[in-house]
C-alpha atoms as a PDB file:
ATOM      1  CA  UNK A   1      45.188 -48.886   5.982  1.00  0.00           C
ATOM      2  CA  UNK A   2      47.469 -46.334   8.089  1.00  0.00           C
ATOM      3  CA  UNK A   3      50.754 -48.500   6.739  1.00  0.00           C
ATOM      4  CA  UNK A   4      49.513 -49.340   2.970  1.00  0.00           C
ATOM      5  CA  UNK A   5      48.195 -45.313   2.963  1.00  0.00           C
ATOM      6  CA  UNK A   6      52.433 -44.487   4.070  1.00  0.00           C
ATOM      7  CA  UNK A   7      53.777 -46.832   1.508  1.00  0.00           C
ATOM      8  CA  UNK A   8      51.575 -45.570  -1.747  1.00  0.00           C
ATOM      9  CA  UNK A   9      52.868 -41.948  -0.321  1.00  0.00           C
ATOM     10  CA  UNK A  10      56.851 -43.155  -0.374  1.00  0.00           C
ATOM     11  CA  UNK A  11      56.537 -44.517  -3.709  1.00  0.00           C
ATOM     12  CA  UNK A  12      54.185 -42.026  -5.354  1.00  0.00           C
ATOM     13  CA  UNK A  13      57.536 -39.225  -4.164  1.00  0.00           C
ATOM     14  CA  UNK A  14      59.772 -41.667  -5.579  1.00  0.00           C
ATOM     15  CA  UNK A  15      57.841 -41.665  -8.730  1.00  0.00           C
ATOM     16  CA  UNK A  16      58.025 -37.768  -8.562  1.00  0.00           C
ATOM     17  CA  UNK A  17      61.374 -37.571  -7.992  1.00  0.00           C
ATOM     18  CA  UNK A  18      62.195 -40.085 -10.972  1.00  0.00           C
ATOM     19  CA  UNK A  19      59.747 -38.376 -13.086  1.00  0.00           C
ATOM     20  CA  UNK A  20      61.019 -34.935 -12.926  1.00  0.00           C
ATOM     21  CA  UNK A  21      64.569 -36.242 -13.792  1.00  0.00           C
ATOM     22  CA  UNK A  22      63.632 -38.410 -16.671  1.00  0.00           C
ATOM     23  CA  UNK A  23      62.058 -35.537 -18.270  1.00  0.00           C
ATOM     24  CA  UNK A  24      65.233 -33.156 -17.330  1.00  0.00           C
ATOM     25  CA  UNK A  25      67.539 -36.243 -19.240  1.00  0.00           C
ATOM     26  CA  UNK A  26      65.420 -35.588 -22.321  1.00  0.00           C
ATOM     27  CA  UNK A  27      66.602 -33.464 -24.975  1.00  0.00           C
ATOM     28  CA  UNK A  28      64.833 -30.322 -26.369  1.00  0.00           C
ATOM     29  CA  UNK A  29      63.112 -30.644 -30.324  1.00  0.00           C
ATOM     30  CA  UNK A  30      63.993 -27.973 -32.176  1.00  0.00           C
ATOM     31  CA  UNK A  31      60.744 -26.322 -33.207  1.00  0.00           C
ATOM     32  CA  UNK A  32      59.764 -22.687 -34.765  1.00  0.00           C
ATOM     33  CA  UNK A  33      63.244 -21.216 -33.809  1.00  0.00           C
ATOM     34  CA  UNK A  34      65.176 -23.961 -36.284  1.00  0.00           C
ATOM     35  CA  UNK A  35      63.012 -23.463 -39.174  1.00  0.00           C
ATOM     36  CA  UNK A  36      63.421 -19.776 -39.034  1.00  0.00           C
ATOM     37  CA  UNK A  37      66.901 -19.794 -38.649  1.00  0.00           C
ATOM     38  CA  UNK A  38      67.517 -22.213 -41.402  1.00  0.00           C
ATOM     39  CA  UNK A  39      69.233 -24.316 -39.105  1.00  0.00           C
ATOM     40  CA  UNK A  40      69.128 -28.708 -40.336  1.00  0.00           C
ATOM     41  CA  UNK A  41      71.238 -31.336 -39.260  1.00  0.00           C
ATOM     42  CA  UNK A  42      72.319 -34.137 -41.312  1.00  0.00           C
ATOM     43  CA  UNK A  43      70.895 -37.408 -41.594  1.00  0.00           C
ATOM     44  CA  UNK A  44      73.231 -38.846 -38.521  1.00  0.00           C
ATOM     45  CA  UNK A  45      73.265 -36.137 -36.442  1.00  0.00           C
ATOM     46  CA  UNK A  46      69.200 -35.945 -36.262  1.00  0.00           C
ATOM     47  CA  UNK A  47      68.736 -40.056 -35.384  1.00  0.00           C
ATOM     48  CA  UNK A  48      72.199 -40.246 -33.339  1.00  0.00           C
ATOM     49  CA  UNK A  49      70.371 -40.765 -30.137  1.00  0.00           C
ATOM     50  CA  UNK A  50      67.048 -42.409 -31.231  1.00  0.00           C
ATOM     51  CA  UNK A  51      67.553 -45.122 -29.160  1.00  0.00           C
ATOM     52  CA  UNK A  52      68.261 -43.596 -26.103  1.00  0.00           C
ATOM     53  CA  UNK A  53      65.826 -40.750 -26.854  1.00  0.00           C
ATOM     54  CA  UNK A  54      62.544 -43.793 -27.588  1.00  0.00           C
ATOM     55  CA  UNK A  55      63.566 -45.504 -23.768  1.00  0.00           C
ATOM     56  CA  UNK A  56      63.715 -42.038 -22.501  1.00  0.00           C
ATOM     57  CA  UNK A  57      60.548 -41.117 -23.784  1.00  0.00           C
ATOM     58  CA  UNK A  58      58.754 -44.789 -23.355  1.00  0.00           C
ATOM     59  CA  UNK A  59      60.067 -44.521 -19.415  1.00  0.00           C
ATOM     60  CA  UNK A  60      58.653 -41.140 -19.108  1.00  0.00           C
ATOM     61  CA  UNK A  61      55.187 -42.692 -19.906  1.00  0.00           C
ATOM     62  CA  UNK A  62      55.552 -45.580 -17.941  1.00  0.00           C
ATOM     63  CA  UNK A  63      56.387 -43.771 -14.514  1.00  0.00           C
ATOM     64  CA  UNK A  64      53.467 -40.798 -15.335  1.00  0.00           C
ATOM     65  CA  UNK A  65      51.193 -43.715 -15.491  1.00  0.00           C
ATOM     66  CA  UNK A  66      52.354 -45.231 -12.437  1.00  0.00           C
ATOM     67  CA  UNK A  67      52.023 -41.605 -11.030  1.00  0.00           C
ATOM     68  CA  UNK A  68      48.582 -41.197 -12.137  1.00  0.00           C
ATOM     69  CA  UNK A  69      47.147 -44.464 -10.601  1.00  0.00           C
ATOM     70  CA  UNK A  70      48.775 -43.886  -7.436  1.00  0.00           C
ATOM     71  CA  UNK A  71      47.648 -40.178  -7.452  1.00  0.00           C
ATOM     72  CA  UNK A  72      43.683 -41.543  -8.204  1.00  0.00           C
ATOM     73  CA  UNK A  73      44.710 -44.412  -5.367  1.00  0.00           C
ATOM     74  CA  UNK A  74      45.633 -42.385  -2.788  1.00  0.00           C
ATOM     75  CA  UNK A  75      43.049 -40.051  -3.080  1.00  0.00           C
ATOM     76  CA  UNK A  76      40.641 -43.426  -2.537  1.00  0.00           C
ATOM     77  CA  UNK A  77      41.838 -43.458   1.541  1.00  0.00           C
END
């Protein structure tokens, strides 16, 4: 168990690690602060990177799930 306990702990920082910088690739929505301001982009600008933006987001959920189970794993040993 010693071994399987040291390999759930490598990956589990791994999925950290790749967690933290999936969220840091994301891009900010504008919220409040554009509404007040009166700030809009056009119809291009706002779905430019939808794609990119829906793999970002779908990855983020994927490796926080990973990071959950592992989390509820590990505490199992």
């Amino acid at each position: 168990m010693n071994v399987l306990h040291i390999i759930l702990t490598i990956i589990q920082v791994i999925c950290s690690i790749g967690l933290v910088v999936i969220v840091m690739l994301q891009t900010g929505k504008d919220g409040l602060s554009s509404t007040i301001t009166g700030s809009s982009e056009g119809f291009m600008a706002r779905n430019k990177g939808t794609s990119k933006e829906a793999k970002l987001a779908k990855l983020t959920k994927i490796v926080a799930a990973v990071f959950l189970v592992l989390t509820f794993v590990l505490n199992l040993f």
